[in-house]
PDB file of N, CA and C in Angstrom:
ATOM      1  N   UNK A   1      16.717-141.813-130.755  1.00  0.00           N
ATOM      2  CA  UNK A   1      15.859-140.781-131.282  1.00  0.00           C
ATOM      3  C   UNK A   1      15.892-139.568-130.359  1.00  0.00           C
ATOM      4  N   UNK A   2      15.728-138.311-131.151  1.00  0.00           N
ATOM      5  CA  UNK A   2      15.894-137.355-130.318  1.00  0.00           C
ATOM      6  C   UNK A   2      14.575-136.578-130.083  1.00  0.00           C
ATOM      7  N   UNK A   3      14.405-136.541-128.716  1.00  0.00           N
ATOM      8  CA  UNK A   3      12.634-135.803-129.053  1.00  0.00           C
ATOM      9  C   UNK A   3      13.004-134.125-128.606  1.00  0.00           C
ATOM     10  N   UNK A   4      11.670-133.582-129.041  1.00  0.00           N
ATOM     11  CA  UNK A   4      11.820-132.446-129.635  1.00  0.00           C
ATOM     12  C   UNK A   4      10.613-131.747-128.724  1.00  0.00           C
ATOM     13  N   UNK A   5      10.897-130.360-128.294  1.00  0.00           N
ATOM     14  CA  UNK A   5       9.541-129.764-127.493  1.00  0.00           C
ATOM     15  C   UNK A   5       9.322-128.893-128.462  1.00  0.00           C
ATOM     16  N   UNK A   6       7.593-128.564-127.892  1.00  0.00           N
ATOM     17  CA  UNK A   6       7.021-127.619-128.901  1.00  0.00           C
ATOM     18  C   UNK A   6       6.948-126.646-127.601  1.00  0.00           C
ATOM     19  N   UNK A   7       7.222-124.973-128.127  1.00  0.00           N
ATOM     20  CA  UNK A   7       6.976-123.952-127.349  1.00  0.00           C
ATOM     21  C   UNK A   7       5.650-123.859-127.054  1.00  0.00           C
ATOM     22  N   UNK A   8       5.330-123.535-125.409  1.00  0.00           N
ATOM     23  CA  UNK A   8       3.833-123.746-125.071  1.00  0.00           C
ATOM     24  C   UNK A   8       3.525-122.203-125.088  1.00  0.00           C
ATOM     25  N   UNK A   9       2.366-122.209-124.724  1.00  0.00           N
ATOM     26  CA  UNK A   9       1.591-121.434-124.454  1.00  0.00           C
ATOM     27  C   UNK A   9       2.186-120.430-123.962  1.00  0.00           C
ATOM     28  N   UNK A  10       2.641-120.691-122.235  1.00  0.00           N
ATOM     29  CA  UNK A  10       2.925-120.081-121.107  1.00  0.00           C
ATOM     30  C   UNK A  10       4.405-119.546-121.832  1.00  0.00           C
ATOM     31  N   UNK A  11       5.601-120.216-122.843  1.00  0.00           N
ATOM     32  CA  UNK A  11       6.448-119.638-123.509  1.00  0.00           C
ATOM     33  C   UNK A  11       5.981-118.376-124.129  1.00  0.00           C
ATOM     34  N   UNK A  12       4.774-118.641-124.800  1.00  0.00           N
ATOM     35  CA  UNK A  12       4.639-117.475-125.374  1.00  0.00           C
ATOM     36  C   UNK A  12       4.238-116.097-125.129  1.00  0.00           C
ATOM     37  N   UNK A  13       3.602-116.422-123.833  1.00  0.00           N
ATOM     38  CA  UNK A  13       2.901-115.341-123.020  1.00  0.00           C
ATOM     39  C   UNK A  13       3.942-114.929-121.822  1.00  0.00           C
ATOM     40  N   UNK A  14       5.269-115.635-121.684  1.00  0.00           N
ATOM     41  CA  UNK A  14       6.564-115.047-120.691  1.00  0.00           C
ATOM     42  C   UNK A  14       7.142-114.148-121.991  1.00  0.00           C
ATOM     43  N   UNK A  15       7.457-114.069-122.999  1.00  0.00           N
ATOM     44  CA  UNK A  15       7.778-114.001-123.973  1.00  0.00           C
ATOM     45  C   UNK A  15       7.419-112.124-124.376  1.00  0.00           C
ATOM     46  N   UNK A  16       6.167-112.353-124.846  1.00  0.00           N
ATOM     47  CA  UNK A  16       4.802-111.171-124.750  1.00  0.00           C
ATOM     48  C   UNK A  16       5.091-110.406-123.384  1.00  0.00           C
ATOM     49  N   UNK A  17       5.381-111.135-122.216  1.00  0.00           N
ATOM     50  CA  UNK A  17       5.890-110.258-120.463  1.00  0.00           C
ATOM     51  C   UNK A  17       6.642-109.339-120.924  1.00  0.00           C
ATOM     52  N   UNK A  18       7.718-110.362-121.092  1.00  0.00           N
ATOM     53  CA  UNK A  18       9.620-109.614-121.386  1.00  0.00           C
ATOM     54  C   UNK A  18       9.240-108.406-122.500  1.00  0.00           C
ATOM     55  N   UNK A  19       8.473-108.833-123.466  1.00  0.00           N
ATOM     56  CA  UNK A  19       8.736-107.704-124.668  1.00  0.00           C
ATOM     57  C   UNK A  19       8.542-106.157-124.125  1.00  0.00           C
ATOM     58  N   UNK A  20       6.475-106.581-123.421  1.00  0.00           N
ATOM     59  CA  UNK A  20       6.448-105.567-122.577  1.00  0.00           C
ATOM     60  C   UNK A  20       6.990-105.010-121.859  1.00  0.00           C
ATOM     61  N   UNK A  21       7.333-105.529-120.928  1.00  0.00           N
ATOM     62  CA  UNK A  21       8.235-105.141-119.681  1.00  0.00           C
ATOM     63  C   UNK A  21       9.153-104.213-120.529  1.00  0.00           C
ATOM     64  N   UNK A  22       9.993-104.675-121.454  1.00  0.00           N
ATOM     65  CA  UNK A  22      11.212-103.588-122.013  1.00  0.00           C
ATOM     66  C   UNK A  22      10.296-102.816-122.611  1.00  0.00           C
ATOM     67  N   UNK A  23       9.954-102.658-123.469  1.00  0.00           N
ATOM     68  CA  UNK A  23       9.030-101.636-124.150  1.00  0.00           C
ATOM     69  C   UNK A  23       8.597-100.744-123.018  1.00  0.00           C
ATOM     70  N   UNK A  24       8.041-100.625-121.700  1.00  0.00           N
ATOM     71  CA  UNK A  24       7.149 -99.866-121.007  1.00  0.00           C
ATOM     72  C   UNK A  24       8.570 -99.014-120.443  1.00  0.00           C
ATOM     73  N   UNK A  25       9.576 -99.960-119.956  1.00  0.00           N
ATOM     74  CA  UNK A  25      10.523 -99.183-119.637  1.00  0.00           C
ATOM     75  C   UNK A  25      11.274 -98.562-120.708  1.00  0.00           C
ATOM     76  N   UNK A  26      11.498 -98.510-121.474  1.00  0.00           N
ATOM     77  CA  UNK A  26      12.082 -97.652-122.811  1.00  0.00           C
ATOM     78  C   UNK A  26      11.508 -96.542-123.105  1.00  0.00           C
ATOM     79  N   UNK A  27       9.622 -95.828-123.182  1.00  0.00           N
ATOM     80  CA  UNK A  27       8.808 -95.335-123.179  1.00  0.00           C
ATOM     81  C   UNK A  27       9.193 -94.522-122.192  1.00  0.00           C
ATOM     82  N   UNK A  28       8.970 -95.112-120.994  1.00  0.00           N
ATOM     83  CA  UNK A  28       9.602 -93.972-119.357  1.00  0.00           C
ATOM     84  C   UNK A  28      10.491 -93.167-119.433  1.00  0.00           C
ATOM     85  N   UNK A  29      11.897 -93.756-120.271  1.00  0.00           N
ATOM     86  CA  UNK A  29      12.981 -93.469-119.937  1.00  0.00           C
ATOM     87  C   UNK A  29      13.057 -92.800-121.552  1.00  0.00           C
ATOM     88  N   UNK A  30      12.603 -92.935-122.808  1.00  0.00           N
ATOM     89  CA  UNK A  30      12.526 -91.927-124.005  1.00  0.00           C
ATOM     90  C   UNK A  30      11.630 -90.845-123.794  1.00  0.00           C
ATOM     91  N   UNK A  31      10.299 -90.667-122.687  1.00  0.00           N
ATOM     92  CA  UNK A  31       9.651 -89.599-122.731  1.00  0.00           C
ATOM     93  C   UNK A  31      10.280 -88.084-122.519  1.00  0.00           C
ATOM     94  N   UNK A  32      11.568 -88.026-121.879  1.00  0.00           N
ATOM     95  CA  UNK A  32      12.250 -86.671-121.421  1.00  0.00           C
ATOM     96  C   UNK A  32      12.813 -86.081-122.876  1.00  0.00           C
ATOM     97  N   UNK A  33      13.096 -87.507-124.103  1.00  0.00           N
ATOM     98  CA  UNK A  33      13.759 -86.922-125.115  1.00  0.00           C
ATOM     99  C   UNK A  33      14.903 -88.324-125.497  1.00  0.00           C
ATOM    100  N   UNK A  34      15.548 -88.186-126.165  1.00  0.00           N
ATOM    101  CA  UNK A  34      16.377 -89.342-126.641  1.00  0.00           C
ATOM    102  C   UNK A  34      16.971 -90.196-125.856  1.00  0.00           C
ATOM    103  N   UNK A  35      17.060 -91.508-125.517  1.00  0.00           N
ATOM    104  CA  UNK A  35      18.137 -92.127-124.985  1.00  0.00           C
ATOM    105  C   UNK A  35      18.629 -92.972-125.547  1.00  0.00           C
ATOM    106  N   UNK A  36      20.041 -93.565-124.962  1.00  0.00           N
ATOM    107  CA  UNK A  36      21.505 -93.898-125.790  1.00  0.00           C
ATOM    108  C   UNK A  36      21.546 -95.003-124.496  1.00  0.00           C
ATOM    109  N   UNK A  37      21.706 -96.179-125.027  1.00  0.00           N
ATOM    110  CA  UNK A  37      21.586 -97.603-124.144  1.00  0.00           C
ATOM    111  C   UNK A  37      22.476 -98.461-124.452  1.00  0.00           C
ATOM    112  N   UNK A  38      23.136 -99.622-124.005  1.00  0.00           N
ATOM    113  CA  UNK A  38      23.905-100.732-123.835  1.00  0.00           C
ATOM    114  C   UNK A  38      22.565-101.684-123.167  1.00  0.00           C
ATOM    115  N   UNK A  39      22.708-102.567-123.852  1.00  0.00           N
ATOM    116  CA  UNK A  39      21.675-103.530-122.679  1.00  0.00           C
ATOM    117  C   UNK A  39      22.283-104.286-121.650  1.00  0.00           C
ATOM    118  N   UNK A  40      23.853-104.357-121.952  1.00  0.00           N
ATOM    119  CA  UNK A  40      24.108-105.088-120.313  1.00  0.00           C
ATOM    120  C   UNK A  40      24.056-103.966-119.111  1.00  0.00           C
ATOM    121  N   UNK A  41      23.690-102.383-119.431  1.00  0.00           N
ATOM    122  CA  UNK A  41      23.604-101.279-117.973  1.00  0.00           C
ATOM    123  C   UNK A  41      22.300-101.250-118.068  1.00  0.00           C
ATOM    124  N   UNK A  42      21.141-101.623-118.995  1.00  0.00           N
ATOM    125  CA  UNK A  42      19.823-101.599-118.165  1.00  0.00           C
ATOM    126  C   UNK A  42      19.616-103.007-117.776  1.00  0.00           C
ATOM    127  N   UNK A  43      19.969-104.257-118.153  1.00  0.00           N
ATOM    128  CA  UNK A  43      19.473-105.317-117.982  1.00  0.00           C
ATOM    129  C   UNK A  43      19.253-105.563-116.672  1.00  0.00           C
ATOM    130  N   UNK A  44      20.010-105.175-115.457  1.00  0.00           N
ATOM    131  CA  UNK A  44      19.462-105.254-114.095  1.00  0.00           C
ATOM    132  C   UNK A  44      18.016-104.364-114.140  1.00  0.00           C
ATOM    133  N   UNK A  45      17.823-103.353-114.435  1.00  0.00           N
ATOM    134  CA  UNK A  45      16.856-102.216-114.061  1.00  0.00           C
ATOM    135  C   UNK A  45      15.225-103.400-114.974  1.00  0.00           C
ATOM    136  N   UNK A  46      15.890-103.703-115.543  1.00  0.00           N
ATOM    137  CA  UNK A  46      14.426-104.359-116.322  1.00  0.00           C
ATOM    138  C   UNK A  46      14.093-106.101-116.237  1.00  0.00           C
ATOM    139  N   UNK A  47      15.492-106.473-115.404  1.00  0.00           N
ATOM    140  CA  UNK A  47      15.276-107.824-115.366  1.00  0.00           C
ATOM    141  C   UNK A  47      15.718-109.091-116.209  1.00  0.00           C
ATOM    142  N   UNK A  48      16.381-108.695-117.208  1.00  0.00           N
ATOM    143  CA  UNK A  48      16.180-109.128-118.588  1.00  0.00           C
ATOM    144  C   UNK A  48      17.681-109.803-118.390  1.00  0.00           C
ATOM    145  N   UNK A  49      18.289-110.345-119.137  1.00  0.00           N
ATOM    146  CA  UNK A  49      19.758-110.533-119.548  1.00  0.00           C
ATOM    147  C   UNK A  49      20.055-109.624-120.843  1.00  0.00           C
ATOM    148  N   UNK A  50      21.209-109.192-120.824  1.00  0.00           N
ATOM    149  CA  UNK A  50      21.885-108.399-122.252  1.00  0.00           C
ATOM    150  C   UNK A  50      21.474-109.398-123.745  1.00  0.00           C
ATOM    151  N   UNK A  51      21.742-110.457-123.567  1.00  0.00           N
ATOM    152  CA  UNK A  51      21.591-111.325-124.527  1.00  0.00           C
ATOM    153  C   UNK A  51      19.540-111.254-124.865  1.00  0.00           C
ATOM    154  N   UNK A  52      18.924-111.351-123.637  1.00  0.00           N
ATOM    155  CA  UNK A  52      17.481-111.351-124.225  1.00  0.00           C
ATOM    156  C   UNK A  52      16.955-109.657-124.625  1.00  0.00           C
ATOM    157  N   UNK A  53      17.546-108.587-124.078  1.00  0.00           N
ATOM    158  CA  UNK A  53      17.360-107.575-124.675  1.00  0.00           C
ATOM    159  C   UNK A  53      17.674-107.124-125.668  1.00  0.00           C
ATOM    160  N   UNK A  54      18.974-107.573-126.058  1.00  0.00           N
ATOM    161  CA  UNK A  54      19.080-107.888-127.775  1.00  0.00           C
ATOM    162  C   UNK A  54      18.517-108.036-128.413  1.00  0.00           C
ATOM    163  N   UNK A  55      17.760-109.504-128.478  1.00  0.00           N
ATOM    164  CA  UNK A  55      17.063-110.270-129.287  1.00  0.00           C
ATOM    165  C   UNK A  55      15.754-109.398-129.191  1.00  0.00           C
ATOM    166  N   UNK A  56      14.818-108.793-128.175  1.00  0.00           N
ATOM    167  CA  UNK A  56      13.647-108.518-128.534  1.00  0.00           C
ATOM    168  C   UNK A  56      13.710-106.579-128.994  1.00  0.00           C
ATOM    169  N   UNK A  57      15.187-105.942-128.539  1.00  0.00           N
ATOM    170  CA  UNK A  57      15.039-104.879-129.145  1.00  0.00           C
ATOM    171  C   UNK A  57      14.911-105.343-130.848  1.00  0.00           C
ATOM    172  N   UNK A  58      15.478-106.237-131.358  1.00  0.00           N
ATOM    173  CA  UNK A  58      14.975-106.285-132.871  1.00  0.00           C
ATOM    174  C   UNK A  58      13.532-106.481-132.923  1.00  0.00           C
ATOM    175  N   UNK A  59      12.908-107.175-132.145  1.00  0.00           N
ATOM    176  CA  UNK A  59      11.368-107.243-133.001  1.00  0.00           C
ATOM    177  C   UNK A  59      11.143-105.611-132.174  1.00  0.00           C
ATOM    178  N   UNK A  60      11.414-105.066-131.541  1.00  0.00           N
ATOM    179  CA  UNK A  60      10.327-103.681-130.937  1.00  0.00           C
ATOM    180  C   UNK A  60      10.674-102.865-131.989  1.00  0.00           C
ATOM    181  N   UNK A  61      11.996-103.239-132.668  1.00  0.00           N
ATOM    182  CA  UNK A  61      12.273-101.410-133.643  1.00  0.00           C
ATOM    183  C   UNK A  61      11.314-101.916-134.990  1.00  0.00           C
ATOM    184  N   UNK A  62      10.737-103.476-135.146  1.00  0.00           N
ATOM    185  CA  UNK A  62       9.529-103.375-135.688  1.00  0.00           C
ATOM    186  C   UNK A  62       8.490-103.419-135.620  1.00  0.00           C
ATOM    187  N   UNK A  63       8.160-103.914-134.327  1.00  0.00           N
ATOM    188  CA  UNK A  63       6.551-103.575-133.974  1.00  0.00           C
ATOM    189  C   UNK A  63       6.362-102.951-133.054  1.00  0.00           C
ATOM    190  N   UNK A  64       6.623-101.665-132.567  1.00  0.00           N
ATOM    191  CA  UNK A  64       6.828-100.439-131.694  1.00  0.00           C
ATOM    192  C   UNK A  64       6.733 -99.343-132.015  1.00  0.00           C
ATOM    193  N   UNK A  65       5.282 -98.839-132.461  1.00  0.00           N
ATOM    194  CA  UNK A  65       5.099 -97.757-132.804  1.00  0.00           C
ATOM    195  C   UNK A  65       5.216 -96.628-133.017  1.00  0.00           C
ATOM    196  N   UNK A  66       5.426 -96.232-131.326  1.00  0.00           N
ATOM    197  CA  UNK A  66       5.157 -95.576-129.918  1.00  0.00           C
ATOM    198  C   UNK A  66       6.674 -94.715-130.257  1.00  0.00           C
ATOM    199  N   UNK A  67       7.365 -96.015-130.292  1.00  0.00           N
ATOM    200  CA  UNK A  67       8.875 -95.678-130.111  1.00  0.00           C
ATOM    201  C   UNK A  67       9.825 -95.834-131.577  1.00  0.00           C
ATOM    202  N   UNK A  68      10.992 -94.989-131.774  1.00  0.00           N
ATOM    203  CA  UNK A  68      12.029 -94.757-132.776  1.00  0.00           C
ATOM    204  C   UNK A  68      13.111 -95.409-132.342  1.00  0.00           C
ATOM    205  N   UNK A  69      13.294 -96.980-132.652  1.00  0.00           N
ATOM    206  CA  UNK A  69      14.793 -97.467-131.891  1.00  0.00           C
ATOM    207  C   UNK A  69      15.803 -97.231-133.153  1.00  0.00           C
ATOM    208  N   UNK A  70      16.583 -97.366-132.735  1.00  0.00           N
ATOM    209  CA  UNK A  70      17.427 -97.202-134.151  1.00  0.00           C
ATOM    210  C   UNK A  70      19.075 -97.925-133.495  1.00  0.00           C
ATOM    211  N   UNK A  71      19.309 -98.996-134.553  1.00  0.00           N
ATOM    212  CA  UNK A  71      20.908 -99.524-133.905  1.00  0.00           C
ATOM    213  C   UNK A  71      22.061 -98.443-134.165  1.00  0.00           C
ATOM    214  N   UNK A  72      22.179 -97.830-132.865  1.00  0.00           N
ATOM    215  CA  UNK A  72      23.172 -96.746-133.532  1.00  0.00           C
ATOM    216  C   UNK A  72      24.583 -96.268-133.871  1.00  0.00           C
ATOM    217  N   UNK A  73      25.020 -97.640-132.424  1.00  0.00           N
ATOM    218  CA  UNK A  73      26.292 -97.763-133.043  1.00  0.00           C
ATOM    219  C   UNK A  73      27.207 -98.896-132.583  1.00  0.00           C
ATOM    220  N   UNK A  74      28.256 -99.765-132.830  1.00  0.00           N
ATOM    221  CA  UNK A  74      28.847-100.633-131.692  1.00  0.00           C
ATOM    222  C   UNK A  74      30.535-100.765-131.724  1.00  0.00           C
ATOM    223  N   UNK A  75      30.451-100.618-130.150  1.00  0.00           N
ATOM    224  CA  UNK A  75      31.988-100.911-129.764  1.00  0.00           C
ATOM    225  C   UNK A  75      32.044-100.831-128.882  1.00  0.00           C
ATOM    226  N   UNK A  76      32.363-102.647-128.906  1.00  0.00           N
ATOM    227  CA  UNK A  76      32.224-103.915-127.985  1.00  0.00           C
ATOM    228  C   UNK A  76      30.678-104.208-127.163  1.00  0.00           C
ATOM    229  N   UNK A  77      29.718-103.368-127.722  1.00  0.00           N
ATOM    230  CA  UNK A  77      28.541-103.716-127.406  1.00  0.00           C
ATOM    231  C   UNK A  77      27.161-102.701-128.231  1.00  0.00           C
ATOM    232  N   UNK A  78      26.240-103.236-128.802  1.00  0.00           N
ATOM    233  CA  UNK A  78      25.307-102.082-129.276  1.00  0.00           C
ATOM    234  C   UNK A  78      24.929-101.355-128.352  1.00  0.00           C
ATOM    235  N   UNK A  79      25.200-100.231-129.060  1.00  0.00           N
ATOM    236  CA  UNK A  79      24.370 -99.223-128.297  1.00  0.00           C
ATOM    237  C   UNK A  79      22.806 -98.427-129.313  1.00  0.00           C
ATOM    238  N   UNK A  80      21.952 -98.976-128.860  1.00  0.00           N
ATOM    239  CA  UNK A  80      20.821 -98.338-129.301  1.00  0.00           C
ATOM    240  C   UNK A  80      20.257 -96.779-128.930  1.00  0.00           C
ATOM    241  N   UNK A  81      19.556 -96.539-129.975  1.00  0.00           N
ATOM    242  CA  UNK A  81      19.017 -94.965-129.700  1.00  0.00           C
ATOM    243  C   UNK A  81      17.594 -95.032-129.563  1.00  0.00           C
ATOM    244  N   UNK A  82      16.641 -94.403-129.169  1.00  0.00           N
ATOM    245  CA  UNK A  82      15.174 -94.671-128.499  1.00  0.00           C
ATOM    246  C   UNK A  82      15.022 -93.367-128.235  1.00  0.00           C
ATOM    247  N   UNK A  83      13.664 -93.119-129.369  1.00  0.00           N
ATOM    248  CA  UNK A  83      13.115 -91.866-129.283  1.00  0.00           C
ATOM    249  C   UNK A  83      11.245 -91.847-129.024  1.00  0.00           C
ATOM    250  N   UNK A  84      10.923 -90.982-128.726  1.00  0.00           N
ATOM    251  CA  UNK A  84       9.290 -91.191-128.948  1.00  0.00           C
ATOM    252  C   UNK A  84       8.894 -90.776-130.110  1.00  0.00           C
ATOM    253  N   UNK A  85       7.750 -91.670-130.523  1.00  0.00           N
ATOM    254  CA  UNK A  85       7.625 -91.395-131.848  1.00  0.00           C
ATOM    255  C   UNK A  85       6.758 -90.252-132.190  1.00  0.00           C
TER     256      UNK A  85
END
């Protein structure tokens, strides 16, 4: 039999960290005016891996008010656009 974990709590609230964490830095760095990103050249600056900044730039370009992400273009890696809203 194969057992199975349920995501805890503390998953969900590292989770809720990371989202923030990118979101606050995206905000910093869109306040001068547009920016044009790869997530494997910020992923050191924010901590994150390319692969987890991926995944949560999709939920921020929907629950991110604040901010205008938009997938804008790819080759050999997305590059996103991030505006203030």
């Amino acid at each position: 039999m194969s057992a199975t974990t349920q995501p805890s709590a503390t998953d969900d609230e590292d989770a809720a960290s990371k989202e923030e964490r990118l979101k606050t830095f995206l905000s910093q760095k869109a306040a001068d005016g547009e920016l044009y990103f790869k997530s494997k050249f910020i992923a050191d600056e924010v901590g994150l891996s390319p692969k987890e900044i991926g995944a949560l730039m999709v939920k921020l370009k929907d629950s991110a008010g604040e901010l205008e992400i938009e997938k804008w273009s790819y080759t050999s890696a997305t590059t996103w656009r991030i505006e203030s809203a």
